[in-house]
C-alpha atoms as a PDB file:
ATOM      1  CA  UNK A   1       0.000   0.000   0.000  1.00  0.00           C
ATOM      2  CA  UNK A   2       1.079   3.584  -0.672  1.00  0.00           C
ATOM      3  CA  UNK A   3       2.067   5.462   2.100  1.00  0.00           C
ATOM      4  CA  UNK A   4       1.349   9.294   0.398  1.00  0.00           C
ATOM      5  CA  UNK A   5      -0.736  10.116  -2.366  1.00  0.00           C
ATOM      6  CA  UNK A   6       0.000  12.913  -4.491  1.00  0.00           C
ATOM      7  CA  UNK A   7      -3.418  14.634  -5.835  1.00  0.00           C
ATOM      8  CA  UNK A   8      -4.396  17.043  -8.384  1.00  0.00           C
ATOM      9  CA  UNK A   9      -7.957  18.569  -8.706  1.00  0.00           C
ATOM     10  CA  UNK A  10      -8.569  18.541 -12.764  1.00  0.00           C
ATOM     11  CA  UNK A  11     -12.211  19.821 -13.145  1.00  0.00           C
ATOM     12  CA  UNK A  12     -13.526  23.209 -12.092  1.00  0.00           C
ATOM     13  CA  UNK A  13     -15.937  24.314  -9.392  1.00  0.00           C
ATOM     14  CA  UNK A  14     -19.583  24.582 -11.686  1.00  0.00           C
ATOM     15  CA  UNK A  15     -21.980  22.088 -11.364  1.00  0.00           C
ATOM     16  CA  UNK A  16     -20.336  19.941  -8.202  1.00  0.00           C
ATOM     17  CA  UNK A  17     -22.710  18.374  -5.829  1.00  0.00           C
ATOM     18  CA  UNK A  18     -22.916  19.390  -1.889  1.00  0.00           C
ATOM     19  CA  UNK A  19     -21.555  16.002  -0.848  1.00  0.00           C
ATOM     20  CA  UNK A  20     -18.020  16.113  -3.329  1.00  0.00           C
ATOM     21  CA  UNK A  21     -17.531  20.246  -2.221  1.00  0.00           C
ATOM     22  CA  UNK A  22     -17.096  18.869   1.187  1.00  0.00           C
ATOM     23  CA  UNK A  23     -14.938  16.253   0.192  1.00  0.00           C
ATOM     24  CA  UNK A  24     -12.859  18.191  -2.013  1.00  0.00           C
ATOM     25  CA  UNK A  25     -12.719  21.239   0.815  1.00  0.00           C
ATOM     26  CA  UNK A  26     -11.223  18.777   3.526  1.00  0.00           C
ATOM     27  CA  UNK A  27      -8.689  17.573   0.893  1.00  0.00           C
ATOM     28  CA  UNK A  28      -7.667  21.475   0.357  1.00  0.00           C
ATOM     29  CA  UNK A  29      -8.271  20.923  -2.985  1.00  0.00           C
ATOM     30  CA  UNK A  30     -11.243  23.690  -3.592  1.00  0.00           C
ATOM     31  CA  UNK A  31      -9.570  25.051  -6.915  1.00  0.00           C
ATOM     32  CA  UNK A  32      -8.815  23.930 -10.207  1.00  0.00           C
ATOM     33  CA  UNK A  33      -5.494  22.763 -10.992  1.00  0.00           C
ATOM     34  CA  UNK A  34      -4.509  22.483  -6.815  1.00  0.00           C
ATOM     35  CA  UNK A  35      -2.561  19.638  -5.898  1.00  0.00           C
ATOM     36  CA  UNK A  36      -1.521  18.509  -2.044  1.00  0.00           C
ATOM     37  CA  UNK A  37       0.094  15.924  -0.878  1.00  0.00           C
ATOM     38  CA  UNK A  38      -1.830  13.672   1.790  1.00  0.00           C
ATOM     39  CA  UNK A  39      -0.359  10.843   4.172  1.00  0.00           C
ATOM     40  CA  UNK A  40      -2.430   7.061   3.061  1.00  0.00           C
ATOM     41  CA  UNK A  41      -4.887   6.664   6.374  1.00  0.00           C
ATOM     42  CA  UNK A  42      -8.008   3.841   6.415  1.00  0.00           C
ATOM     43  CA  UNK A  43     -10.673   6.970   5.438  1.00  0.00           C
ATOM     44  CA  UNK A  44      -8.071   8.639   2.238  1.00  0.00           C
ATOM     45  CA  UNK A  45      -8.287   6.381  -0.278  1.00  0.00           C
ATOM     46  CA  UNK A  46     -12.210   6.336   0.101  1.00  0.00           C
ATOM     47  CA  UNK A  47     -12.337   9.956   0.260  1.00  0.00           C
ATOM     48  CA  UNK A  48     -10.195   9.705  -3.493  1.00  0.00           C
ATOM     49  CA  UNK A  49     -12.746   7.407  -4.836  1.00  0.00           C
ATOM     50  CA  UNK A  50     -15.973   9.275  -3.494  1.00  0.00           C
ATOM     51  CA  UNK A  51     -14.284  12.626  -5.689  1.00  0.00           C
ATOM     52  CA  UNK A  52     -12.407  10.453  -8.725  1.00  0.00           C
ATOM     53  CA  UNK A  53     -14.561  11.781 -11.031  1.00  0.00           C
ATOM     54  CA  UNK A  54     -12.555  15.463 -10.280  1.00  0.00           C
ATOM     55  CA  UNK A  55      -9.450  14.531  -9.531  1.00  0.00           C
ATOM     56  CA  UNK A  56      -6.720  12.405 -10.401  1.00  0.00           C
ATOM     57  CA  UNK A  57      -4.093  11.084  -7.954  1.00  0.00           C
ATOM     58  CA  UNK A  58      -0.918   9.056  -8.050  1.00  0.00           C
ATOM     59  CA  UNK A  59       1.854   7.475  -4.975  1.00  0.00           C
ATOM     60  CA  UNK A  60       4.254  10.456  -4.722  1.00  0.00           C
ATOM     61  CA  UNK A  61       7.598   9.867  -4.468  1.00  0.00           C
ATOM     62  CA  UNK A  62      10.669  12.250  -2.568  1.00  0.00           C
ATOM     63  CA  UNK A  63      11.779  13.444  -6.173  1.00  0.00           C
ATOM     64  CA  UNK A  64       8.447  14.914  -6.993  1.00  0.00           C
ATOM     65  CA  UNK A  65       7.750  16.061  -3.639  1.00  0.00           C
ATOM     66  CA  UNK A  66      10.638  17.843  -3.613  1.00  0.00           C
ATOM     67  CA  UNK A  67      10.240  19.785  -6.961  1.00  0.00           C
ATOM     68  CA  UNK A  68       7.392  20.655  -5.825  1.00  0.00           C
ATOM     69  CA  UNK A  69       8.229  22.210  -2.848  1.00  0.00           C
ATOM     70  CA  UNK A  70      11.406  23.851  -4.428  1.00  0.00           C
ATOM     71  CA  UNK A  71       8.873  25.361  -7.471  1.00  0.00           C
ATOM     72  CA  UNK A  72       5.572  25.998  -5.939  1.00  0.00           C
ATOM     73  CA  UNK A  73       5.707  25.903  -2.183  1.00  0.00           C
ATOM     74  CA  UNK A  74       4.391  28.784  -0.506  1.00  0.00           C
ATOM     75  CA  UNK A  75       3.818  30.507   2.342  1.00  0.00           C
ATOM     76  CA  UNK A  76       1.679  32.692   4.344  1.00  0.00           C
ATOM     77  CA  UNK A  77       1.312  35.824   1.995  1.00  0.00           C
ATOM     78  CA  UNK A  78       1.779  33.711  -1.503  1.00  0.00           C
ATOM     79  CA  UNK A  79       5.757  34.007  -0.600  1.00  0.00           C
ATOM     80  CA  UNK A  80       8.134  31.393  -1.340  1.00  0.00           C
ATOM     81  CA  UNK A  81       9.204  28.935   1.188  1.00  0.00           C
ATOM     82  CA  UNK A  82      13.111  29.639   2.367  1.00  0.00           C
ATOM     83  CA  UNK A  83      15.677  27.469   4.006  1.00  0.00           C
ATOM     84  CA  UNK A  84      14.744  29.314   7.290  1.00  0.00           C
ATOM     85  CA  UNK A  85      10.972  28.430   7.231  1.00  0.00           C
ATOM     86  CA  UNK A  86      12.004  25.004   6.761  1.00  0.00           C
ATOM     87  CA  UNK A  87      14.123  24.740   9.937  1.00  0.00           C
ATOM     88  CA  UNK A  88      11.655  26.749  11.707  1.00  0.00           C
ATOM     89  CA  UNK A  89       9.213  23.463  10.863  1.00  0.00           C
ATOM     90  CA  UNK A  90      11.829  21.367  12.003  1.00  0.00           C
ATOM     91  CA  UNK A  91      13.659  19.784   9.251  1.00  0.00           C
ATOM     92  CA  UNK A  92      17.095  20.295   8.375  1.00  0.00           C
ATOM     93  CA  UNK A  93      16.474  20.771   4.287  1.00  0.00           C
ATOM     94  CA  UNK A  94      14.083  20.762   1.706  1.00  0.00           C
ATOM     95  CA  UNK A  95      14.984  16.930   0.394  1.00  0.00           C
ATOM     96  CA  UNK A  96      14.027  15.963   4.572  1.00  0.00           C
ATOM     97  CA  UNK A  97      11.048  17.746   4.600  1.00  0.00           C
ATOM     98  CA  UNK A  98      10.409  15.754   1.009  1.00  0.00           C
ATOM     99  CA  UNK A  99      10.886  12.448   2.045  1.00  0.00           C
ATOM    100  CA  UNK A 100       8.542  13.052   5.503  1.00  0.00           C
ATOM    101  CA  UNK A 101       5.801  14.293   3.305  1.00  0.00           C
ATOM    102  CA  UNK A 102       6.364  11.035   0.648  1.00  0.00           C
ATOM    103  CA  UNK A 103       6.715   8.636   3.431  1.00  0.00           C
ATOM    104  CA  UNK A 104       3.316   9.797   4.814  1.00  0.00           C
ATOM    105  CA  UNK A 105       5.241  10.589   8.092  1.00  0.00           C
ATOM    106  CA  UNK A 106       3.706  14.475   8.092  1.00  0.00           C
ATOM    107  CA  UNK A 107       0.647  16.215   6.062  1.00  0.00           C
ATOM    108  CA  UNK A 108       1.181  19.682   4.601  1.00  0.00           C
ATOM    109  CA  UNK A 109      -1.525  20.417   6.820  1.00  0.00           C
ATOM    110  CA  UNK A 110       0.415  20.437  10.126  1.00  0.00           C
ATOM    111  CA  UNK A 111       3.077  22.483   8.887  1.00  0.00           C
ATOM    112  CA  UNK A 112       2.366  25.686   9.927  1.00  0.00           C
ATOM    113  CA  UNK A 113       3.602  28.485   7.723  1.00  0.00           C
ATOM    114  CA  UNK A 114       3.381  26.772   4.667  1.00  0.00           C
ATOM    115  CA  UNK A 115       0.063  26.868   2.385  1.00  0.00           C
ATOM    116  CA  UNK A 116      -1.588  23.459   2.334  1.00  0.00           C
ATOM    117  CA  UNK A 117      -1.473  23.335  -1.627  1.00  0.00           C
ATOM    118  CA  UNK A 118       0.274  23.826  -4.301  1.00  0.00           C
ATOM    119  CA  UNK A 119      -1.079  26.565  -6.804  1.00  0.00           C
ATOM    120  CA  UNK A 120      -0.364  24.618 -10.487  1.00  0.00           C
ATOM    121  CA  UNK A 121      -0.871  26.347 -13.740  1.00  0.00           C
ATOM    122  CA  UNK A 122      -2.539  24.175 -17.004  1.00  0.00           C
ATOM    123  CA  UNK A 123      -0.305  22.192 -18.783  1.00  0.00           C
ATOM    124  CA  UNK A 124       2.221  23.542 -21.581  1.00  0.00           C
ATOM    125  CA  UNK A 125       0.986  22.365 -24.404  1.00  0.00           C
ATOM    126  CA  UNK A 126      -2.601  21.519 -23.057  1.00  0.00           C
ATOM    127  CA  UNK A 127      -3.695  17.912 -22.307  1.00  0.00           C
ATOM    128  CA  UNK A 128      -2.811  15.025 -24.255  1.00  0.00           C
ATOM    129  CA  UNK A 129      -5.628  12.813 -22.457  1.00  0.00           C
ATOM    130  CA  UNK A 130      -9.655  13.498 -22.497  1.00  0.00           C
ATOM    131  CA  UNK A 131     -10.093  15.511 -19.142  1.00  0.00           C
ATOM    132  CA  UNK A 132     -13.717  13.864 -19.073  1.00  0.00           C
ATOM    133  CA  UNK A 133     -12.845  10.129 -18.772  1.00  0.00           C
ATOM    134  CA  UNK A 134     -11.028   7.973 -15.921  1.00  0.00           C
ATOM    135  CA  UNK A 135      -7.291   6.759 -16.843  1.00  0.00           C
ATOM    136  CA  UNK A 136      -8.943   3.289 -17.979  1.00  0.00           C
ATOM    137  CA  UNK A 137     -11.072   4.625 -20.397  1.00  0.00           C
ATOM    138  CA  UNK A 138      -7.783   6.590 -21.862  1.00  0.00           C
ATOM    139  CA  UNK A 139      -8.025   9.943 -20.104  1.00  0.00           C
ATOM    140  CA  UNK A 140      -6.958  11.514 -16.761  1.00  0.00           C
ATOM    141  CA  UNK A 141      -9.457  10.987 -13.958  1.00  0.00           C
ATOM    142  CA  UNK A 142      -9.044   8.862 -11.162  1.00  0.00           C
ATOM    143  CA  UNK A 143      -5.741   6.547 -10.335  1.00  0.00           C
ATOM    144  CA  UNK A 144      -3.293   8.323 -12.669  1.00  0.00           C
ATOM    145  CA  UNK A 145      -0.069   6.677 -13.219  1.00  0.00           C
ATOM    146  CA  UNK A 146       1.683   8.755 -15.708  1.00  0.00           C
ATOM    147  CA  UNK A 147       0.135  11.966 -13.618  1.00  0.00           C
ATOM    148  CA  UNK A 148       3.979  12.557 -12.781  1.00  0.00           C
ATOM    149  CA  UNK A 149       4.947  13.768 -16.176  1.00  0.00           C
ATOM    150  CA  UNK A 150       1.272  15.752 -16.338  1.00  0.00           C
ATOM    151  CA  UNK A 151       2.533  17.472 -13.064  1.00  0.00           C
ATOM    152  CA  UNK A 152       5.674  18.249 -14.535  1.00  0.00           C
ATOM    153  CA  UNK A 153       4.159  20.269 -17.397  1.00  0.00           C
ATOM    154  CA  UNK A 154       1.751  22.019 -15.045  1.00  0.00           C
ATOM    155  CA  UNK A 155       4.712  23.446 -12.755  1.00  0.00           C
END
């Protein structure tokens, strides 16, 4: 089993039931094209497929994690996150802080300073899957494994 999940919100906020706004808001995902990264517990992977058919999620692993944090990590005041925020958290570097967050060890969500989310941008180049359709019926929704390289193009 995966021990931290890496998940993007694809589709926009029109036409969303009650019941998958509440989801989404308690994964800090209430935007299009957020992404977080959230520790695997017993109630998160039934949370991911209650809202699958607006988001698409993947195991994250330190490398992304840590591009991440090094690109779009902020912090209070849409500021970038420094090597003195990080030891102010408690972790010696950015690749430490990384490996916590992809070893489900801490949430973004108990660290403080730092937003919960990252802010990503549409992909260069636009989609190369249908946006509509899970990952088994050849587009993006759902249990995304190539949603890496997708990430990659949205930083």
């Amino acid at each position: 089993m995966a021990k931290a999940y890496l998940v993007v919100r694809i589709k926009g906020q029109i036409n969303v039931p009650h019941w998958a706004k509440t989801t989404l808001r308690l994964l800090k995902l209430e935007k299009k094209f957020r992404a977080t990264i959230i520790p695997a517990k017993e109630n998160t992977l039934g949370m991911l497929n209650k809202v699958k058919h607006y988001i698409s999620w993947q195991e994250v692993e330190p490398a992304i994690a840590k591009e991440l944090l090094d690109k779009k990590g902020r912090k209070d005041g849409y500021k970038k996150i420094s090597q003195d925020d990080i030891k102010k958290i408690g972790f010696s570097s950015i690749d430490e802080l990384a490996n916590s967050l992809s070893e489900g060890k801490t949430s973004l969500t108990k660290l403080r300073p730092l937003k919960p989310w990252f802010a990503l941008s549409p992909p260069k180049h636009g989609f190369k899957k249908n946006t509509k359709r899970m990952y088994y019926e050849k587009g993006i929704l759902g249990q995304n494994k190539e949603l890496v390289n997708l990430v990659r193009s949205m930083m």
